[in-house]
Protein backbone atom coordinates (compact mmCIF):
# COMPACT_ATOMS: atom_id res chain seq x y z
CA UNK A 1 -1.83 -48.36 -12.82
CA UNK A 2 0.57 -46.60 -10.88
CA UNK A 3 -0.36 -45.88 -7.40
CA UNK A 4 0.56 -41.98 -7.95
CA UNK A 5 -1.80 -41.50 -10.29
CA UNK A 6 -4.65 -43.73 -8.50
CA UNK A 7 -3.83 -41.36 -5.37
CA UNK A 8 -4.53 -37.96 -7.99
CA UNK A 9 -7.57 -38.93 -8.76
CA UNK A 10 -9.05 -40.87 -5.51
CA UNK A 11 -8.29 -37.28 -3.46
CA UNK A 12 -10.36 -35.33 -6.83
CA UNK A 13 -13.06 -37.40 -6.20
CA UNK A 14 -12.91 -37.86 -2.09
CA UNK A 15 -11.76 -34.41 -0.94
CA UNK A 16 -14.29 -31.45 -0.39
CA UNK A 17 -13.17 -28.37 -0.03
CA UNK A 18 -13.89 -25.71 2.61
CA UNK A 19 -12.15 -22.39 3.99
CA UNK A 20 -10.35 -22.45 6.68
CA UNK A 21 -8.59 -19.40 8.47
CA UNK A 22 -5.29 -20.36 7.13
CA UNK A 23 -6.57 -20.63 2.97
CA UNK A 24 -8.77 -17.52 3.68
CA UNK A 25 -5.51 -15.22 5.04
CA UNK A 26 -4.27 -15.87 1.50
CA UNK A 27 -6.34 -12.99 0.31
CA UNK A 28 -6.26 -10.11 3.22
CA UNK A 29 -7.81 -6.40 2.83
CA UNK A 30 -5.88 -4.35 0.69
CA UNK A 31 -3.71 -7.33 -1.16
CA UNK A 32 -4.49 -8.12 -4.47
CA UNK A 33 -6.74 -10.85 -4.79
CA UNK A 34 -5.51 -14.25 -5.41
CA UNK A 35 -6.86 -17.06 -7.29
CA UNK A 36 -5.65 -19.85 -5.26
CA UNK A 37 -6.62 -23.61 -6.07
CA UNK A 38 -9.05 -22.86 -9.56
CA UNK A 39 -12.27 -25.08 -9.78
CA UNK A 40 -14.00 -24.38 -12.61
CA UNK A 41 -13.74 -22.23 -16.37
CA UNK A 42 -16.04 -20.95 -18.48
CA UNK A 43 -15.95 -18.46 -21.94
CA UNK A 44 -19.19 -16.54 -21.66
CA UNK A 45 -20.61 -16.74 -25.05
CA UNK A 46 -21.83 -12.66 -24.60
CA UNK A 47 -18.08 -11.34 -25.45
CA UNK A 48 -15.73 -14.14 -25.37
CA UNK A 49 -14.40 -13.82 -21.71
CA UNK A 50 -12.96 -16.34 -20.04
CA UNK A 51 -14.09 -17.11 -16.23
CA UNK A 52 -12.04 -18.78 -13.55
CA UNK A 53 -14.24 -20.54 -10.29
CA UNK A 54 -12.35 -20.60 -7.74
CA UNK A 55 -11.31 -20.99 -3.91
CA UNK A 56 -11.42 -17.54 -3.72
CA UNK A 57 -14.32 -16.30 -5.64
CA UNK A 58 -15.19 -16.12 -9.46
CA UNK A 59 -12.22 -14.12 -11.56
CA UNK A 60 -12.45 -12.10 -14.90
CA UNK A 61 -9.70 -13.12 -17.24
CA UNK A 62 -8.74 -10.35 -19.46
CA UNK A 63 -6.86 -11.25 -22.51
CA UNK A 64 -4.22 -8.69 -20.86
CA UNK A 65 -3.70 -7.69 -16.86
CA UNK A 66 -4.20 -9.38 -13.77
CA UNK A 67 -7.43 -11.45 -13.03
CA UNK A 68 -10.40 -9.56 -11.44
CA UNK A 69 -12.48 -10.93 -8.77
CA UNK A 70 -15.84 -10.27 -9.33
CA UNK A 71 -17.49 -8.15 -7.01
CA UNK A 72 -15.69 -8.62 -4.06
CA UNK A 73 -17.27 -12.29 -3.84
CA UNK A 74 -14.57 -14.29 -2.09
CA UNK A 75 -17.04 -17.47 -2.41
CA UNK A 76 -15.90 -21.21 -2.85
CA UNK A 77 -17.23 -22.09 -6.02
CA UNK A 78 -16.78 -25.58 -6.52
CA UNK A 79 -18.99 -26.42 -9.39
CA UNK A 80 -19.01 -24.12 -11.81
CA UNK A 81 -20.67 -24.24 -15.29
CA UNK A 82 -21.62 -21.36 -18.11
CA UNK A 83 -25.13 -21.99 -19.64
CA UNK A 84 -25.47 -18.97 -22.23
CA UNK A 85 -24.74 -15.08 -22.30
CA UNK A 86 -24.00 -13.68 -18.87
CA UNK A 87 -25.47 -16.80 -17.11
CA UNK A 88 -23.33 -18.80 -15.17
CA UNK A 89 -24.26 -21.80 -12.42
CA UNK A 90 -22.25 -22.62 -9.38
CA UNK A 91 -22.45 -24.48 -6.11
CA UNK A 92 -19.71 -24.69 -3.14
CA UNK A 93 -19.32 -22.73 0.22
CA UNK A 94 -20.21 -19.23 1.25
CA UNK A 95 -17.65 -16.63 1.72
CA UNK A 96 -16.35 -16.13 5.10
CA UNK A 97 -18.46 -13.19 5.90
CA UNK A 98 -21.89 -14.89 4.30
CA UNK A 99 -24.45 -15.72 6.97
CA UNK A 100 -25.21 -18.90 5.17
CA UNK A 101 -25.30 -22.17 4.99
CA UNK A 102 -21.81 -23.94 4.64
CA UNK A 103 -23.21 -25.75 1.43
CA UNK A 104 -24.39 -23.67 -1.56
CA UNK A 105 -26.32 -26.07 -3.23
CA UNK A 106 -27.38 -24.59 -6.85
CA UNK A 107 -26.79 -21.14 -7.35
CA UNK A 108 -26.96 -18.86 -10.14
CA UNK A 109 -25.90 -15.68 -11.65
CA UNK A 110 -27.59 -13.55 -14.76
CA UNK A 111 -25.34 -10.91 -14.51
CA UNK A 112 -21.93 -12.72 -15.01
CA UNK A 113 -21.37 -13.47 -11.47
CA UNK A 114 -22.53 -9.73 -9.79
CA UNK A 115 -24.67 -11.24 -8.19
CA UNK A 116 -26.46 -14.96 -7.53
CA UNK A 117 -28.92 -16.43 -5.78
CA UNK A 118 -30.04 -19.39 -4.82
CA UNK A 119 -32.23 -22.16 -6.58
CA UNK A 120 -32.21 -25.37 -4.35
CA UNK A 121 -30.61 -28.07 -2.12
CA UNK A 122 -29.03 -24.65 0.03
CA UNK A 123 -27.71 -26.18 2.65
CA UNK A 124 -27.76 -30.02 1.19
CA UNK A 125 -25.67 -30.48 -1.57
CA UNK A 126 -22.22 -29.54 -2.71
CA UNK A 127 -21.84 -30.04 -6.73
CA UNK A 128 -18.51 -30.26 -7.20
CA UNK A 129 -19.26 -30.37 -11.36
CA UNK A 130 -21.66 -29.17 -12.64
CA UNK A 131 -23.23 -29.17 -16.74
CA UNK A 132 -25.78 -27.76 -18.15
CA UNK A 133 -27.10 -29.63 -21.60
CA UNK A 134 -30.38 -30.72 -23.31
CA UNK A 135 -32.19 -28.32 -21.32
CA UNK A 136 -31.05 -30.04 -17.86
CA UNK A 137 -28.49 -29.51 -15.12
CA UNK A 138 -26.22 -32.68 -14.05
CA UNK A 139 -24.28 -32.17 -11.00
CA UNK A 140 -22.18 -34.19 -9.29
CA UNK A 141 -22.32 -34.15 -4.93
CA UNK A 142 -20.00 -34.56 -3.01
CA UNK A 143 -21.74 -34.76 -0.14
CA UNK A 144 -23.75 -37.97 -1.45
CA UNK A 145 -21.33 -38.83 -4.05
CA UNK A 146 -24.03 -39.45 -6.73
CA UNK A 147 -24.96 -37.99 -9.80
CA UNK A 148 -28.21 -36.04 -9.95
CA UNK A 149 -29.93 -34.40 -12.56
CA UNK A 150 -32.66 -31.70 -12.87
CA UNK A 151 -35.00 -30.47 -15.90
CA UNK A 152 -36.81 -27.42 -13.56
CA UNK A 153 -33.61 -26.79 -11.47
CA UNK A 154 -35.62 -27.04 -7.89
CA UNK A 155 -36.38 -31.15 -8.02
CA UNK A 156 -33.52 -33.44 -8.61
CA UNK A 157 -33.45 -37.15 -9.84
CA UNK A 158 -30.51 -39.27 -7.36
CA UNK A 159 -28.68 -41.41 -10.44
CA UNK A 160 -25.84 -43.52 -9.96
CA UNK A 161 -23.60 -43.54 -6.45
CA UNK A 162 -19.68 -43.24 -8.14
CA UNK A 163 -16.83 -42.13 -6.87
CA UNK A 164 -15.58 -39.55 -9.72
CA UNK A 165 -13.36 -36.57 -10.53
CA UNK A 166 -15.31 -35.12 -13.48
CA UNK A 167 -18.16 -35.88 -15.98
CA UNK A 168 -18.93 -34.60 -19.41
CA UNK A 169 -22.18 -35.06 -21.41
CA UNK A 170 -22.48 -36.12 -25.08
CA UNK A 171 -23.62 -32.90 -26.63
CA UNK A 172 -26.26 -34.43 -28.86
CA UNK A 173 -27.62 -37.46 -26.64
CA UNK A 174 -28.64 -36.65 -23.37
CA UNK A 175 -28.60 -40.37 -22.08
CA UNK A 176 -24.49 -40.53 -22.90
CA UNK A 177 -22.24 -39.68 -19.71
CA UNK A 178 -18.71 -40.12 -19.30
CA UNK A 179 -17.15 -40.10 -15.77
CA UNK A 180 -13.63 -40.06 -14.54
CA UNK A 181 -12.89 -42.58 -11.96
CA UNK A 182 -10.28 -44.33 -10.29
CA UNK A 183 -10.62 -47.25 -12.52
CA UNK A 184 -10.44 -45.29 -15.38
CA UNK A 185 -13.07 -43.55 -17.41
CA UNK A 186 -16.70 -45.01 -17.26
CA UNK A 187 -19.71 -44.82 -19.82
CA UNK A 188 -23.24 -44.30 -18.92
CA UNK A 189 -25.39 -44.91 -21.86
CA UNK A 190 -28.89 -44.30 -19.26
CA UNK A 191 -28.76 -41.12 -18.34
CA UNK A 192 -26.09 -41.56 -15.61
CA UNK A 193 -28.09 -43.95 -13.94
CA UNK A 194 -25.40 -47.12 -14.34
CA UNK A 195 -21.93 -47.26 -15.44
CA UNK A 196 -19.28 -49.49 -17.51
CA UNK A 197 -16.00 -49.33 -16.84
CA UNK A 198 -14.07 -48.16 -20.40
CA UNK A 199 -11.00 -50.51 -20.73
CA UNK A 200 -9.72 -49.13 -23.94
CA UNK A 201 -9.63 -45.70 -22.77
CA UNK A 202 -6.24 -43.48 -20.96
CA UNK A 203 -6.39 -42.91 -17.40
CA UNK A 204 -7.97 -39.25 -17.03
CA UNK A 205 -8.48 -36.81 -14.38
CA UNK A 206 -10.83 -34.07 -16.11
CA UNK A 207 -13.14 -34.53 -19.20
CA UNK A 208 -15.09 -32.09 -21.67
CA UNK A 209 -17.18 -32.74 -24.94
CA UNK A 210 -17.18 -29.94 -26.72
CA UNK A 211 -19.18 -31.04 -30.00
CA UNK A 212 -20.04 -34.80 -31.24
CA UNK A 213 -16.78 -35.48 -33.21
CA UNK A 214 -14.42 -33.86 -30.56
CA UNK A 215 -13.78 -35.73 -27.05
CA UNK A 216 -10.43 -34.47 -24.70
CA UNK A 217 -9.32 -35.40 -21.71
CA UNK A 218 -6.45 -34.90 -19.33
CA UNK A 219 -4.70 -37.11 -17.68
CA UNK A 220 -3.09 -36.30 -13.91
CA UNK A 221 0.25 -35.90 -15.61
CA UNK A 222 -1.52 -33.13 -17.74
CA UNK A 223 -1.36 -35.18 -20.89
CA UNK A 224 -4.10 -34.49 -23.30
CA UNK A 225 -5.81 -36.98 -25.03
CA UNK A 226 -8.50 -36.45 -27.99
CA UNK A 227 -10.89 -39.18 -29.01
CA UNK A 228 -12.52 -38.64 -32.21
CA UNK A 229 -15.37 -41.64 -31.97
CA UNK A 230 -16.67 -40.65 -28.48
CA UNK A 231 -13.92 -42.55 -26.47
CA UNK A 232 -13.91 -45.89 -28.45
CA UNK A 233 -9.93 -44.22 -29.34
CA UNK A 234 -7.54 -42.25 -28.56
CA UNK A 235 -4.70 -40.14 -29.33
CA UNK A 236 -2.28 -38.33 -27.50
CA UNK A 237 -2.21 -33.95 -28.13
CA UNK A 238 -0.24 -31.46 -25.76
CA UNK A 239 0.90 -31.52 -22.56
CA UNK A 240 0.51 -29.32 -19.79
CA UNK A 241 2.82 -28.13 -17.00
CA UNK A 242 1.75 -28.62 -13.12
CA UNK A 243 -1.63 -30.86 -11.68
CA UNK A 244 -4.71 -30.20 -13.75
CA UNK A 245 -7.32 -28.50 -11.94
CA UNK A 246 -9.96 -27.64 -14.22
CA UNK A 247 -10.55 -27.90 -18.20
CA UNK A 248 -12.92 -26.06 -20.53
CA UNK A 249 -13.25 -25.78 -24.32
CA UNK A 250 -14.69 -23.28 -26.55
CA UNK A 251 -15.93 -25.12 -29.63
CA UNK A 252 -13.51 -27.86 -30.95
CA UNK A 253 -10.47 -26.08 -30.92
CA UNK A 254 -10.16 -23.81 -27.68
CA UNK A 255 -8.66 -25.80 -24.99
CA UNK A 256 -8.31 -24.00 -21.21
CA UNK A 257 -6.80 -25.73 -18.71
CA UNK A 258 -5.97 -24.80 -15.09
CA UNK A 259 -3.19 -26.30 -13.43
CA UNK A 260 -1.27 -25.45 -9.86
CA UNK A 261 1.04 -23.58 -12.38
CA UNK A 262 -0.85 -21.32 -14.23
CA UNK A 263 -3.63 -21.42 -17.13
CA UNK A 264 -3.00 -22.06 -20.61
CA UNK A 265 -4.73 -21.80 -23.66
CA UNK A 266 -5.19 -24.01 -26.89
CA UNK A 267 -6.15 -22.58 -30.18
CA UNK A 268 -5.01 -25.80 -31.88
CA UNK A 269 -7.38 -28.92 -30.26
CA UNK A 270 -4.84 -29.03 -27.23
CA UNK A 271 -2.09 -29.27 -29.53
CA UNK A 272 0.12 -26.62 -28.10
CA UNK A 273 -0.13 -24.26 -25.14
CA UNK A 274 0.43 -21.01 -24.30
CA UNK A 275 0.43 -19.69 -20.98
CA UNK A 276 -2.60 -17.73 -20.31
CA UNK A 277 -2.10 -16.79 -16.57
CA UNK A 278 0.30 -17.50 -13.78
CA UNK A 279 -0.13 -19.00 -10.60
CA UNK A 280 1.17 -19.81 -7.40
């Protein structure tokens, strides 16, 4: 394993991420917002938008134009995760000029990020990813550095303790959870409670599961890999310019990723890419 790639994903998993004077002078009254170091995406399913979390707040991505912070919100949302029309979770640290506490815990919006509110562990946790499937929210802290899960969204079960850069849960089987780590990608087959190292499987940085045939990854090199037989193999798509930073997919064959370059779309499985949005 070269040591490059071990130091990639030991500072996704290690680093949290707060604002300091210097990142929040990036955006300034009157300049243009800026989308800085992106966290999260998300397509809400109400009109096909695509969301970016980031450093700097939660951005509208219009198929044409510049990206449009949402409400003024210059929030860091770490975790961020869409659960159905309009309806988005998050977690992270409060704007500068929030009187709160400097971790989010779970939050959530109804009205595509207007507004949110919180729903627990304010002032406790820091999800730095976040899913919502089989009626449950998993969320990784990064305070802790353990997996938790939640069926009521207020009362969380404390899974395994694992260093990782991302998770993704099998769509159809609650209990299946795949991790990125610096070992490589792990399998839980409990839930999330214990994990086996996957020896077979590409070094990967960021993970989604979009339905139960299609698996894709991305490696720190921005590489993408599909796996066809939930990570047993693997082949080798696309290729991305810049460090991945986040990854989303809309059914089996929209791919986003987020990179320190820019965001690009895949209509083809993360065949081929076309710039979506620059950055930097």
């Amino acid at each position: 394993m070269r040591l490059g790639v071990m130091t990639v994903i030991a500072a996704a998993t290690l680093t949290a991420c707060g604002q300091t004077a210097e990142q929040t002078a990036n955006n300034v009254p009157g300049a243009p917002p800026s989308l800085g170091h992106v966290h999260g995406l998300g397509i809400d399913p109400a009109d096909g938008t695509l969301y970016a979390a980031s450093h700097y707040g939660v951005f509208r991505l219009p198929d044409q134009g510049e990206p449009e912070l949402i409400a003024d919100r210059q929030q860091d949302t770490m975790g961020f995760t869409v659960v159905g029309p309009r309806h988005f979770l998050g977690s992270g640290h409060p704007a500068p000029d929030e009187d709160l506490p400097p971790h989010l815990g779970l939050i959530e919006s109804t009205d595509a990020g207007q507004t949110w509110a919180p729903l627990s562990l304010s002032g406790q946790a820091d999800f730095h990813a976040l899913e919502a499937k089989h009626n449950q929210v998993y969320g990784y802290d990064s305070q802790s550095q353990q997996l938790m899960v939640t069926s009521d969204r207020q009362n969380w079960d404390r899974r395994a303790s694992i260093a990782l850069a991302d998770f993704t849960v099998h769509p159809t089987n609650a209990n299946t959870v795949l991790a990125t780590t610096e070992e490589g990608p792990a399998r839980s087959t409990d839930g999330g409670r214990t994990f086996a190292t996957m020896p077979k499987a590409p070094l990967l940085l960021l993970l989604d599961w979009p339905s139960e045939n299609t698996l894709i990854g991305i490696d720190p090199d921005g590489r993408v890999h599909t796996s066809k037989d939930g990570g047993t193999s693997w082949s080798t798509a696309g290729q991305v310019p810049g460090a991945p930073q986040a990854l989303a997919t809309n059914g089996s064959s929209e791919v986003y990723v987020a990179t320190e370059t820019g965001i690009y779309a895949s209509r083809d499985g993360g065949r081929t890419f076309t710039l979506r949005q620059e950055l930097g």
